[in-house]
N, C-alpha and C. Protein backbone atom coordinates (compact mmCIF):
# COMPACT_ATOMS: atom_id res chain seq x y z
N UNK A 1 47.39 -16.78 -5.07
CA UNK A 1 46.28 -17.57 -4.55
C UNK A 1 45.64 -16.91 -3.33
N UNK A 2 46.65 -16.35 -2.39
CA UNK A 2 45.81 -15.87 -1.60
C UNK A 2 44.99 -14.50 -1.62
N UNK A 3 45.92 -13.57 -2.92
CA UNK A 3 45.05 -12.68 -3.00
C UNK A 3 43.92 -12.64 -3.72
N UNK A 4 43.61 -13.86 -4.45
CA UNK A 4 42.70 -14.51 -5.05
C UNK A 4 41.33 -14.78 -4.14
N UNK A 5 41.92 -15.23 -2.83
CA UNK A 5 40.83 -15.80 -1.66
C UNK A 5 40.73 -14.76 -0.97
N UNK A 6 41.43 -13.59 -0.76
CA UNK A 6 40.92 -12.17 -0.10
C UNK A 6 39.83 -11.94 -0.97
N UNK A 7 39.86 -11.68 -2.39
CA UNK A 7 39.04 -10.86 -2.98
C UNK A 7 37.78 -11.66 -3.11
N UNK A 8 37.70 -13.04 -2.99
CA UNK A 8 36.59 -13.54 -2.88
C UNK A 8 35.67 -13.38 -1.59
N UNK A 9 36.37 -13.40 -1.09
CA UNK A 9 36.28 -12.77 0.76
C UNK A 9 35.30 -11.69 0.69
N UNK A 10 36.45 -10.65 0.07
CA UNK A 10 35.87 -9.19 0.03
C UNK A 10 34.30 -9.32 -0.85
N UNK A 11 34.32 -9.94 -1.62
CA UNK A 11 33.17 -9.90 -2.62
C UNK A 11 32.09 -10.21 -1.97
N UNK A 12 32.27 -11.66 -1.17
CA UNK A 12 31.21 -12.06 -0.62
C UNK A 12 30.52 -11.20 0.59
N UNK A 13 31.59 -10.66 1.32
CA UNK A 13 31.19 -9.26 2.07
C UNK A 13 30.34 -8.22 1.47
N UNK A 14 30.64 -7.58 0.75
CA UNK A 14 30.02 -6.67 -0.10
C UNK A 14 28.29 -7.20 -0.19
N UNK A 15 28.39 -8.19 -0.70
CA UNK A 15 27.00 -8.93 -1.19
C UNK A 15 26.38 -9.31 -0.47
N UNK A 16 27.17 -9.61 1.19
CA UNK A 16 26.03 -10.13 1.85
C UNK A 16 25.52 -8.51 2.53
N UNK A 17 26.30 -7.76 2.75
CA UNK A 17 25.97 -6.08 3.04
C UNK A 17 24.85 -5.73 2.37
N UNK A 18 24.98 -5.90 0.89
CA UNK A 18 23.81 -5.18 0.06
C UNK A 18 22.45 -6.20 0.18
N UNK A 19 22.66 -7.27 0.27
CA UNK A 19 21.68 -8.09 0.59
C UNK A 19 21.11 -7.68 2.47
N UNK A 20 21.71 -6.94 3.21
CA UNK A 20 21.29 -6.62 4.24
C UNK A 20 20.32 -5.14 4.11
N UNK A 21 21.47 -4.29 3.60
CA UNK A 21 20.95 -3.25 3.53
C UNK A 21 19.72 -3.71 2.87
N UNK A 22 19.17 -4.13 1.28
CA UNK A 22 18.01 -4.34 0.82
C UNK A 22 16.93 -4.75 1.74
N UNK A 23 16.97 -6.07 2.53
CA UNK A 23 15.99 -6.23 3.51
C UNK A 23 15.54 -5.24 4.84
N UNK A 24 17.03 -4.29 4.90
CA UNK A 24 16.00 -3.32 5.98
C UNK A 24 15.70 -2.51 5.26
N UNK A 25 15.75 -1.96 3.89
CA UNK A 25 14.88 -1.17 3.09
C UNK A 25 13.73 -1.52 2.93
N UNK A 26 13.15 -3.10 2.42
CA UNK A 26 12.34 -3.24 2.28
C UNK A 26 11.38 -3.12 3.65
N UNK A 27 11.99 -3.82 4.73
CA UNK A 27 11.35 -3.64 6.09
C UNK A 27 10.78 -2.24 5.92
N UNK A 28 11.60 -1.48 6.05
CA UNK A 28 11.42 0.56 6.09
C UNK A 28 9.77 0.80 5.23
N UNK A 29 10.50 0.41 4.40
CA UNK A 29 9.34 0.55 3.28
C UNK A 29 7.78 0.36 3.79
N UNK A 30 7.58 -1.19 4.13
CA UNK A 30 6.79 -2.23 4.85
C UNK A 30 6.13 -1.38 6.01
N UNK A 31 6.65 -0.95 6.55
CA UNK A 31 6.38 -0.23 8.11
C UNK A 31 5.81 1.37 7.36
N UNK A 32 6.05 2.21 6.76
CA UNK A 32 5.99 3.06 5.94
C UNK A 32 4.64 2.53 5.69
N UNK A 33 4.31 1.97 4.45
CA UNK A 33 3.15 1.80 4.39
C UNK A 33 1.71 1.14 4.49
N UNK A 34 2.57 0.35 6.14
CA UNK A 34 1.45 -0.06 7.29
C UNK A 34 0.40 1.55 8.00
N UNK A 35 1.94 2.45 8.30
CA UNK A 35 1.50 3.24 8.89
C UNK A 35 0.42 4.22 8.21
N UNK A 36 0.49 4.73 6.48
CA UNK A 36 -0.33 5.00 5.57
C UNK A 36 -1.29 4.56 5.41
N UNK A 37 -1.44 2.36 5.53
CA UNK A 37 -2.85 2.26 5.80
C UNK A 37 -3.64 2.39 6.99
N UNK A 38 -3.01 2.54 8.23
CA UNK A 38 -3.75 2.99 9.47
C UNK A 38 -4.18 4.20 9.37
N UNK A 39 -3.48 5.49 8.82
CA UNK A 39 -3.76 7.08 8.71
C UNK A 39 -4.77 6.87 7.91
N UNK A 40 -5.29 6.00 6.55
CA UNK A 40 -6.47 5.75 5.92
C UNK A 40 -7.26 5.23 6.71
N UNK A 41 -6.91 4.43 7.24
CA UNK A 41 -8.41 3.23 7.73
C UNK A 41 -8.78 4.24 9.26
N UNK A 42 -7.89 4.51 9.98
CA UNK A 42 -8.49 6.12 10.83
C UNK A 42 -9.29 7.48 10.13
N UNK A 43 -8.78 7.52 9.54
CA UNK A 43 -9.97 8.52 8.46
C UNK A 43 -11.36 8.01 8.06
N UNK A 44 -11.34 7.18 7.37
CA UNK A 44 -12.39 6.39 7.34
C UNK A 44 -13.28 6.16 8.32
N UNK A 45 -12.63 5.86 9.51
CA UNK A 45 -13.57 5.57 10.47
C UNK A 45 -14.52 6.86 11.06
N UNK A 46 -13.26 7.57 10.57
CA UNK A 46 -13.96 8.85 11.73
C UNK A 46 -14.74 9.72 10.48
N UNK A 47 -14.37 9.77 9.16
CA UNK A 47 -15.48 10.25 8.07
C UNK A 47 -15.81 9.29 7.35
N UNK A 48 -16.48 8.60 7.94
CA UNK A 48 -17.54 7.84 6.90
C UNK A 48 -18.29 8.45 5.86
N UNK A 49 -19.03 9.36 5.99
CA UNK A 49 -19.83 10.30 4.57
C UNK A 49 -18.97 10.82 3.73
N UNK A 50 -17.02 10.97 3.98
CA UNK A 50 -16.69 11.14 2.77
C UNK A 50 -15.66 10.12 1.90
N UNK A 51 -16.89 8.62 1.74
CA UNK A 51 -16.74 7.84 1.18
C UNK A 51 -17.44 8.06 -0.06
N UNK A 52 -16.71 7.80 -1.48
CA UNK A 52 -17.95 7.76 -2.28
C UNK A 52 -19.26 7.24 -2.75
N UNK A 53 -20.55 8.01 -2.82
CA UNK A 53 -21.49 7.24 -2.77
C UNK A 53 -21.61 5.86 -3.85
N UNK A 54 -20.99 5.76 -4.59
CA UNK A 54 -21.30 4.59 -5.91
C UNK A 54 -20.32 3.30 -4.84
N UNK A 55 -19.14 3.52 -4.28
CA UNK A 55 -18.82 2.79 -3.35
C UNK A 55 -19.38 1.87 -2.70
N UNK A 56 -20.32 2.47 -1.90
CA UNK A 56 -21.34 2.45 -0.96
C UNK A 56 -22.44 2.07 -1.35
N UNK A 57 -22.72 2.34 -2.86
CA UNK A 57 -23.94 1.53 -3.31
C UNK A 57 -23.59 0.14 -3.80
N UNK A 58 -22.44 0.33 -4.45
CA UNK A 58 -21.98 -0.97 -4.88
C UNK A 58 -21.24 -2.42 -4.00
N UNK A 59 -20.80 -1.74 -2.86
CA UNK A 59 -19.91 -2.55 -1.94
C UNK A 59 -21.13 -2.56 -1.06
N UNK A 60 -22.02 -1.75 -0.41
CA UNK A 60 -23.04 -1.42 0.54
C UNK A 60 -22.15 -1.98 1.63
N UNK A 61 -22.82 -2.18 2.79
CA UNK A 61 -22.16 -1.93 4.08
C UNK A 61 -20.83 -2.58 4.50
N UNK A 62 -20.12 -2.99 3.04
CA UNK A 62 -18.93 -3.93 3.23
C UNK A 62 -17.88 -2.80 2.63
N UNK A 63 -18.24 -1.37 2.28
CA UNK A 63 -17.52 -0.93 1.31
C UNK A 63 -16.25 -0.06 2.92
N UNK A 64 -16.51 -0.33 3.91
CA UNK A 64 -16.06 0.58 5.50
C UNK A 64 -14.54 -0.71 5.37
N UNK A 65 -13.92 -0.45 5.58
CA UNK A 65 -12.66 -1.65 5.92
C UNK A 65 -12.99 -1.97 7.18
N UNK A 66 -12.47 -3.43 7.56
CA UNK A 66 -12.33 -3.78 9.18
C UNK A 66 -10.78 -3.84 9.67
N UNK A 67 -9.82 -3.47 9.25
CA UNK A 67 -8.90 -3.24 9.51
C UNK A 67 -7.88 -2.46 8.02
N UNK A 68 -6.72 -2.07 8.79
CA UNK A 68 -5.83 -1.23 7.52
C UNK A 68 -5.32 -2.20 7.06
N UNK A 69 -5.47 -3.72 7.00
CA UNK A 69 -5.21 -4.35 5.91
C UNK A 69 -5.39 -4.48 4.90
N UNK A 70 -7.11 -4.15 4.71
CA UNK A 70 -7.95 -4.41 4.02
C UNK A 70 -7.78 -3.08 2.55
N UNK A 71 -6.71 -2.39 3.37
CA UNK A 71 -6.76 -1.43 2.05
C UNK A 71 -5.67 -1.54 0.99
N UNK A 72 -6.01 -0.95 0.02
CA UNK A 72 -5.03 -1.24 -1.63
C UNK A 72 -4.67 -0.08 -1.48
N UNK A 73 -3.59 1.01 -2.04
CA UNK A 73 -3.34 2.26 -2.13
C UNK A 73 -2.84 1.67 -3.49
N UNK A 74 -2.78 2.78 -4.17
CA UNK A 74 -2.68 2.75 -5.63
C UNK A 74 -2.07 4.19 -6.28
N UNK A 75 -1.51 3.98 -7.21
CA UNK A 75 -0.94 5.79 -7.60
C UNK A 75 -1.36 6.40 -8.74
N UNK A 76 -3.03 6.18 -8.70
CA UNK A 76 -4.04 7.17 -9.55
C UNK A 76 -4.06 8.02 -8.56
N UNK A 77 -3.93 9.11 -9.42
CA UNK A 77 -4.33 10.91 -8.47
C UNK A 77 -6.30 10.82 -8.17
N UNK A 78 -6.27 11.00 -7.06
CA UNK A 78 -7.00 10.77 -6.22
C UNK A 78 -7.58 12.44 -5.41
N UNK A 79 -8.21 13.19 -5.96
CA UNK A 79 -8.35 14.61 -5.18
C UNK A 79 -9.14 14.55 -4.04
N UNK A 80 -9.92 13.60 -3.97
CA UNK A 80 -10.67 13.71 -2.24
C UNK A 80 -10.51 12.82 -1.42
N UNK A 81 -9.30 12.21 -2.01
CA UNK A 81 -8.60 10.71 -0.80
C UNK A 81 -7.68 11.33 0.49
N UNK A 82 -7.45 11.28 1.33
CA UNK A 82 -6.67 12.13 2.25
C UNK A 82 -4.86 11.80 2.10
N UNK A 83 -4.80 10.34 1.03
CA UNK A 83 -3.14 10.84 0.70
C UNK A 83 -3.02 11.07 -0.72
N UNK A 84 -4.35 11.52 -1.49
CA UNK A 84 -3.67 12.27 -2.33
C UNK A 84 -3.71 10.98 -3.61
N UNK A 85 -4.00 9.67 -3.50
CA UNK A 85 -4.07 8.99 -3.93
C UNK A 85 -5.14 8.02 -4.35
N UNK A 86 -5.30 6.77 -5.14
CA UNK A 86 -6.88 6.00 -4.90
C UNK A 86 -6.17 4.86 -4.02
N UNK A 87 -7.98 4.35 -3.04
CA UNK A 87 -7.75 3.66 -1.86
C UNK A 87 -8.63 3.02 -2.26
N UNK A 88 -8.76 1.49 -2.03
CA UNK A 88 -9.34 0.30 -2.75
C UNK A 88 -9.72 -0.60 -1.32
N UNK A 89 -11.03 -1.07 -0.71
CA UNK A 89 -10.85 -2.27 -0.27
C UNK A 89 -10.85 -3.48 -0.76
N UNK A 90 -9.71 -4.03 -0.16
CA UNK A 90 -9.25 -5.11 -1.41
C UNK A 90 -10.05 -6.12 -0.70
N UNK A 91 -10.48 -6.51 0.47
CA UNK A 91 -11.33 -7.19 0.64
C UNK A 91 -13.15 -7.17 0.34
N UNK A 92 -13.53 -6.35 0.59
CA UNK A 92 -14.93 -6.05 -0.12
C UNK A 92 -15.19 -5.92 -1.49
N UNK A 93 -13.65 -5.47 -2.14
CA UNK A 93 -13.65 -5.32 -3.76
C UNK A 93 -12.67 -5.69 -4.18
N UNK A 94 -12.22 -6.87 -4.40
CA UNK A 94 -11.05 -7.91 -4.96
C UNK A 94 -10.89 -6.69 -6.13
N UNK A 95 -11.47 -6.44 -7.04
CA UNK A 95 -10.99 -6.57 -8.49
C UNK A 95 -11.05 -5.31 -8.54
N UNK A 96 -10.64 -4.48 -7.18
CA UNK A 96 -10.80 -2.76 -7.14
C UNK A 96 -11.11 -1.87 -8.46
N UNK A 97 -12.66 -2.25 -7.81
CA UNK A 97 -13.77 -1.70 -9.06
C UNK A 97 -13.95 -0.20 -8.60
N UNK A 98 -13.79 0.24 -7.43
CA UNK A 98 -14.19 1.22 -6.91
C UNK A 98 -13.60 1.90 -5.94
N UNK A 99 -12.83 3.32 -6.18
CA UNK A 99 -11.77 3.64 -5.11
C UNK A 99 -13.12 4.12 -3.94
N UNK A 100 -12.55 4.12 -2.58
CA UNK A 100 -13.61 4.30 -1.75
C UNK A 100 -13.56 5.66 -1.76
N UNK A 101 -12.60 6.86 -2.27
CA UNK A 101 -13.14 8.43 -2.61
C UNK A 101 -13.72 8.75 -3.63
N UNK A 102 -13.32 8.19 -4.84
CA UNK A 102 -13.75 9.12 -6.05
C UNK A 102 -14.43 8.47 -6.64
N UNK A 103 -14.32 6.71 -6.30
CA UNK A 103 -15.27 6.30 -7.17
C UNK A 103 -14.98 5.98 -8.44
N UNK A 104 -13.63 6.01 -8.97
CA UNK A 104 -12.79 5.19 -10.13
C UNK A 104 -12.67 3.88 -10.00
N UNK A 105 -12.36 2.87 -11.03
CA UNK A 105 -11.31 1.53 -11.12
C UNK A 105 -9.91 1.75 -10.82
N UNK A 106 -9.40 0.42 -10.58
CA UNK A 106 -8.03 0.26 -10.73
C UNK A 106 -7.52 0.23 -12.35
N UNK A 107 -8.02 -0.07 -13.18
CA UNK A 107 -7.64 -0.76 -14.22
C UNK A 107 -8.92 0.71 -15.16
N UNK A 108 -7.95 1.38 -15.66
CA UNK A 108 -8.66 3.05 -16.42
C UNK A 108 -7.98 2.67 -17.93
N UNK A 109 -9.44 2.71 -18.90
CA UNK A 109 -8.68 3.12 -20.27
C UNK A 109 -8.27 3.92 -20.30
């Protein structure tokens, strides 16, 4: 019996560990790619002209983010985005019709 109630012991240890470790991963993660949307939404600010023009026609003066919240990162290859990826304002363009480099959708036949 009691080595019965050690190992339940032990178990519940284990689980609440991995349940720790998971939340500061996810934290890690979280902070990770806060800092990715600031390195975007700083780019942006400081090159505005290499936004794409259909962007800009389509979003017009809402297509600029007002903060790095406002951005979607996404993992379509992206060649003139500065991570390499497509960048979406998810506020000016809910239904990320239009990456603000290249000028793709989210959603590609």
């Amino acid at each position: 019996m009691e080595r019965t109630k050690a190992l339940i012991a032990a178990h519940r240890r284990a689980i609440a560990e991995k349940q720790q470790q998971k939340q500061e991963l996810e934290a890690e993660q979280s902070r990770h790619m806060d800092s990715i949307r600031l390195y975007v939404f700083n780019y942006i600010v400081a090159n505005p002209d290499k936004l794409h023009q259909n962007t800009v026609f389509e979003c017009q003066a809402t297509a600029v983010p007002t903060s790095p919240d406002d951005l979607e990162l996404d993992g379509w290859e992206c060649p003139t985005s500065p991570t390499g990826e497509c960048v979406y304002n998810d506020v000016a363009d809910p239904m990320l019709d239009y990456c603000l480099f290249c000028g793709e959708p989210y959603e590609r036949k």
